[in-house]
N, C-alpha and C. Protein backbone atom coordinates (compact mmCIF):
# COMPACT_ATOMS: atom_id res chain seq x y z
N UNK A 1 103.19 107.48 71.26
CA UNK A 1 103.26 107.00 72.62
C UNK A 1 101.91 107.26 73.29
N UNK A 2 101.22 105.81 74.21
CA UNK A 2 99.98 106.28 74.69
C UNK A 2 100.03 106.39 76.24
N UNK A 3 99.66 107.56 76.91
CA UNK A 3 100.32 107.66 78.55
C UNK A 3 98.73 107.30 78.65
N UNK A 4 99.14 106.78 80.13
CA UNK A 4 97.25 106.26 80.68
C UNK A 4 97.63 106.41 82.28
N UNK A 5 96.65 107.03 82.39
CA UNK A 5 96.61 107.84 84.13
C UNK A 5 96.12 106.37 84.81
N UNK A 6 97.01 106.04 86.04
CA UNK A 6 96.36 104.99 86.65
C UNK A 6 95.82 105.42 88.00
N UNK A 7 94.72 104.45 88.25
CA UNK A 7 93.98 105.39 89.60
C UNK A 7 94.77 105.64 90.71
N UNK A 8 94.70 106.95 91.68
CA UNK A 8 95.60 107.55 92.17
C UNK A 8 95.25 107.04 94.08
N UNK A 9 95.98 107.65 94.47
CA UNK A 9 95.24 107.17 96.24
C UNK A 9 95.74 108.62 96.51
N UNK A 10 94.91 108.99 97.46
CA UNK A 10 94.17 110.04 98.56
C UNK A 10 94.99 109.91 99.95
N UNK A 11 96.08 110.56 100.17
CA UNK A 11 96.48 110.21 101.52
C UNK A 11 96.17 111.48 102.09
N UNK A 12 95.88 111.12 103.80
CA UNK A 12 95.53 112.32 104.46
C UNK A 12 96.06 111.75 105.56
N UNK A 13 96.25 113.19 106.67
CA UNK A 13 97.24 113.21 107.53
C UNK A 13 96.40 114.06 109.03
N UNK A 14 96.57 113.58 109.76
CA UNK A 14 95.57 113.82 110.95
C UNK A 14 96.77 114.47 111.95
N UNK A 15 96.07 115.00 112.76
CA UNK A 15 96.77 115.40 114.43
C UNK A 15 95.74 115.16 115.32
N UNK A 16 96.16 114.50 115.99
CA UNK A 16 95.22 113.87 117.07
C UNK A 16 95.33 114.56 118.47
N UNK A 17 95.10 114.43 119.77
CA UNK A 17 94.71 115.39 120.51
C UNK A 17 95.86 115.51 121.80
N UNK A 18 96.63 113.96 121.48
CA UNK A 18 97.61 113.87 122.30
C UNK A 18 98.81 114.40 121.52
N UNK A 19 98.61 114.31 119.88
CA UNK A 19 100.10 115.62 119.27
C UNK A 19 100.77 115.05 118.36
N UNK A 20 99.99 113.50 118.38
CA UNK A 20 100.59 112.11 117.60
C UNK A 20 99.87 112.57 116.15
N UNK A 21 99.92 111.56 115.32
CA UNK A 21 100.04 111.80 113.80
C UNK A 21 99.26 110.22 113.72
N UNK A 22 98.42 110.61 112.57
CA UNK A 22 97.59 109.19 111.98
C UNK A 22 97.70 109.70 110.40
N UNK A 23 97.69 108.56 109.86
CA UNK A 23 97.72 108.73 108.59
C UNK A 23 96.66 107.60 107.68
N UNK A 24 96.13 108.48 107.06
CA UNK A 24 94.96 107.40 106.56
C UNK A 24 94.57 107.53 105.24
N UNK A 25 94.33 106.46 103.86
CA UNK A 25 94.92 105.85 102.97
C UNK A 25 93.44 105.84 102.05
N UNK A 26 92.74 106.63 101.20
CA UNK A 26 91.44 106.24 100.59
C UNK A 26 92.48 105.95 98.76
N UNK A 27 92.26 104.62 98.32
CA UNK A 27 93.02 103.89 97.08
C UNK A 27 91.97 103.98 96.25
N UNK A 28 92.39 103.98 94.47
CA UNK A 28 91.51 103.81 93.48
C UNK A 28 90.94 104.94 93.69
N UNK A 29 91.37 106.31 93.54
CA UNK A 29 90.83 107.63 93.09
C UNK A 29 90.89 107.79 91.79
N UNK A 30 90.17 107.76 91.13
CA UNK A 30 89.99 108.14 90.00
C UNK A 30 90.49 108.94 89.09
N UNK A 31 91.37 109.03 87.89
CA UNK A 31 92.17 109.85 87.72
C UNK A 31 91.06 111.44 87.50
N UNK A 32 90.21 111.27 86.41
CA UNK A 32 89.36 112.87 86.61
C UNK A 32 88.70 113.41 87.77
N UNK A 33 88.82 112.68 89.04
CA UNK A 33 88.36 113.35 90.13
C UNK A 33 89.16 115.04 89.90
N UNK A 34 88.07 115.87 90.27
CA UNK A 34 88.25 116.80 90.43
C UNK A 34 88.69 117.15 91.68
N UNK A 35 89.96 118.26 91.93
CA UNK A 35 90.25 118.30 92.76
C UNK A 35 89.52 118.80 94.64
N UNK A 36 88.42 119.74 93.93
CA UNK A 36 87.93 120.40 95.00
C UNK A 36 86.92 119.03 95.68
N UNK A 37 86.41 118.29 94.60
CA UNK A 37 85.51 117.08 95.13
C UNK A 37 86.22 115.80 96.46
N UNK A 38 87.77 116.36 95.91
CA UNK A 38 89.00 115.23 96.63
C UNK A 38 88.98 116.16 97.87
N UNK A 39 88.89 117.92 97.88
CA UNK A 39 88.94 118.60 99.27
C UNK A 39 87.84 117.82 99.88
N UNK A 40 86.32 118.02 99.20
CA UNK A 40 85.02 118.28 100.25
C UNK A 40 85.45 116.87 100.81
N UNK A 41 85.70 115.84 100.04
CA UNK A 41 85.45 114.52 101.23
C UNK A 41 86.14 114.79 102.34
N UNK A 42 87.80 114.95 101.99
CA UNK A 42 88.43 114.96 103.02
C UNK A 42 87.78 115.54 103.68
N UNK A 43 87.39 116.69 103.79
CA UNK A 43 87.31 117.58 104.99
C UNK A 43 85.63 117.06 105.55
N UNK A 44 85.24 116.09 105.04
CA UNK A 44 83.99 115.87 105.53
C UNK A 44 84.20 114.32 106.47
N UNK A 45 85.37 113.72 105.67
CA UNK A 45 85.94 112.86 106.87
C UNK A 45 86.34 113.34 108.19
N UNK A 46 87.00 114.38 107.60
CA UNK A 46 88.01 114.45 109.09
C UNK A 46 86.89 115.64 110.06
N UNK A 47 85.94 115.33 109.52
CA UNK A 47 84.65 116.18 110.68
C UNK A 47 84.09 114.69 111.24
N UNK A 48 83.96 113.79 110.24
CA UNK A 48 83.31 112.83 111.39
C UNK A 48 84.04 112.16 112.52
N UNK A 49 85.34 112.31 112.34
CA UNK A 49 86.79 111.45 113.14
C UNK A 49 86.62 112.44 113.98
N UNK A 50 86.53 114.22 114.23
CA UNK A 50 86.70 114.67 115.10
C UNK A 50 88.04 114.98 115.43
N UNK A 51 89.02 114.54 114.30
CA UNK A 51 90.48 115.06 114.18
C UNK A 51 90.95 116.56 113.40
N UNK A 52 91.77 116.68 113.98
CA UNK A 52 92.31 117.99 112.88
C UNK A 52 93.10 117.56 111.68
N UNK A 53 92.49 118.09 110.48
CA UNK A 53 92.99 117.45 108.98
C UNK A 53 94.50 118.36 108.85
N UNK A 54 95.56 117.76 108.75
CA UNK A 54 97.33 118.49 108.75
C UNK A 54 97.44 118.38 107.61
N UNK A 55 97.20 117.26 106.68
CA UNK A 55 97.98 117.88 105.10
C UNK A 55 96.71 116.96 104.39
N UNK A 56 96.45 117.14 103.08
CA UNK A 56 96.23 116.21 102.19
C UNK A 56 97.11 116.00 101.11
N UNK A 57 97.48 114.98 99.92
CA UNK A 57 98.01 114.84 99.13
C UNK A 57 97.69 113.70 98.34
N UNK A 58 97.48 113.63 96.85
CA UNK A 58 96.92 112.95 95.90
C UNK A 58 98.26 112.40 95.23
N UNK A 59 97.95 111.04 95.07
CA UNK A 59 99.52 110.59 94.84
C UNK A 59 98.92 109.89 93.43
N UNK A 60 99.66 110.27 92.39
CA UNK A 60 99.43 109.39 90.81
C UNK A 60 100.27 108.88 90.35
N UNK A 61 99.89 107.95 89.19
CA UNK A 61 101.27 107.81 88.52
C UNK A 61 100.69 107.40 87.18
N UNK A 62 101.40 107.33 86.18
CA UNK A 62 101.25 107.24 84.53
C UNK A 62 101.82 106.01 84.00
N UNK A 63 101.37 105.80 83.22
CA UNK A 63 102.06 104.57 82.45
C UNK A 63 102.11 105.13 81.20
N UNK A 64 103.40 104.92 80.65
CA UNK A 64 103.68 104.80 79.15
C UNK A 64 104.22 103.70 78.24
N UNK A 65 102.82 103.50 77.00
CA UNK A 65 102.85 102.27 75.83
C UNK A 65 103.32 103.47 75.11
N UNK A 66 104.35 102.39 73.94
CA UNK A 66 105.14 102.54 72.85
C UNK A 66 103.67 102.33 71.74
C-alpha cells in the first residue's frame, strides 16, 4: 500500500479588538514543512495585521493506493 501526504492548509485564528473572531486560510502547505517554520510565519503574519494570534492548526490528509 502507497500512502501520499497531500498538501495541507494552515488555518489561523485571530481576536480582533472589538472580541470578534477572524479566521484566515494559507492552502498548499507543503507536507515536509517543518513545524516551527509553520509557527515563525504565523506569528510574523499576525504582527503585520496587528491582531492577536488565538489558535493555529495544520489540517492534512493522506491518500491511500492499493
Amino acid at each position: 500500500m502507497t500512502v501520499l501526504q497531500n498538501p495541507g492548509r494552515l488555518n489561523m485564528v485571530f481576536t480582533l479588538s472589538d472580541s470578534s473572531i477572524r479566521r484566515e486560510r494559507i492552502g498548499n502547505v507543503i507536507p515536509t514543512a517543518l513545524d516551527q517554520d509553520l509557527y515563525d510565519i504565523t506569528v510574523a503574519i499576525a504582527n503585520l495585521l496587528n491582531d492577536v494570534l488565538f489558535d493555529i492548526r495544520l489540517a492534512t490528509s493522506k491518500t491511500y493506493a492499493a
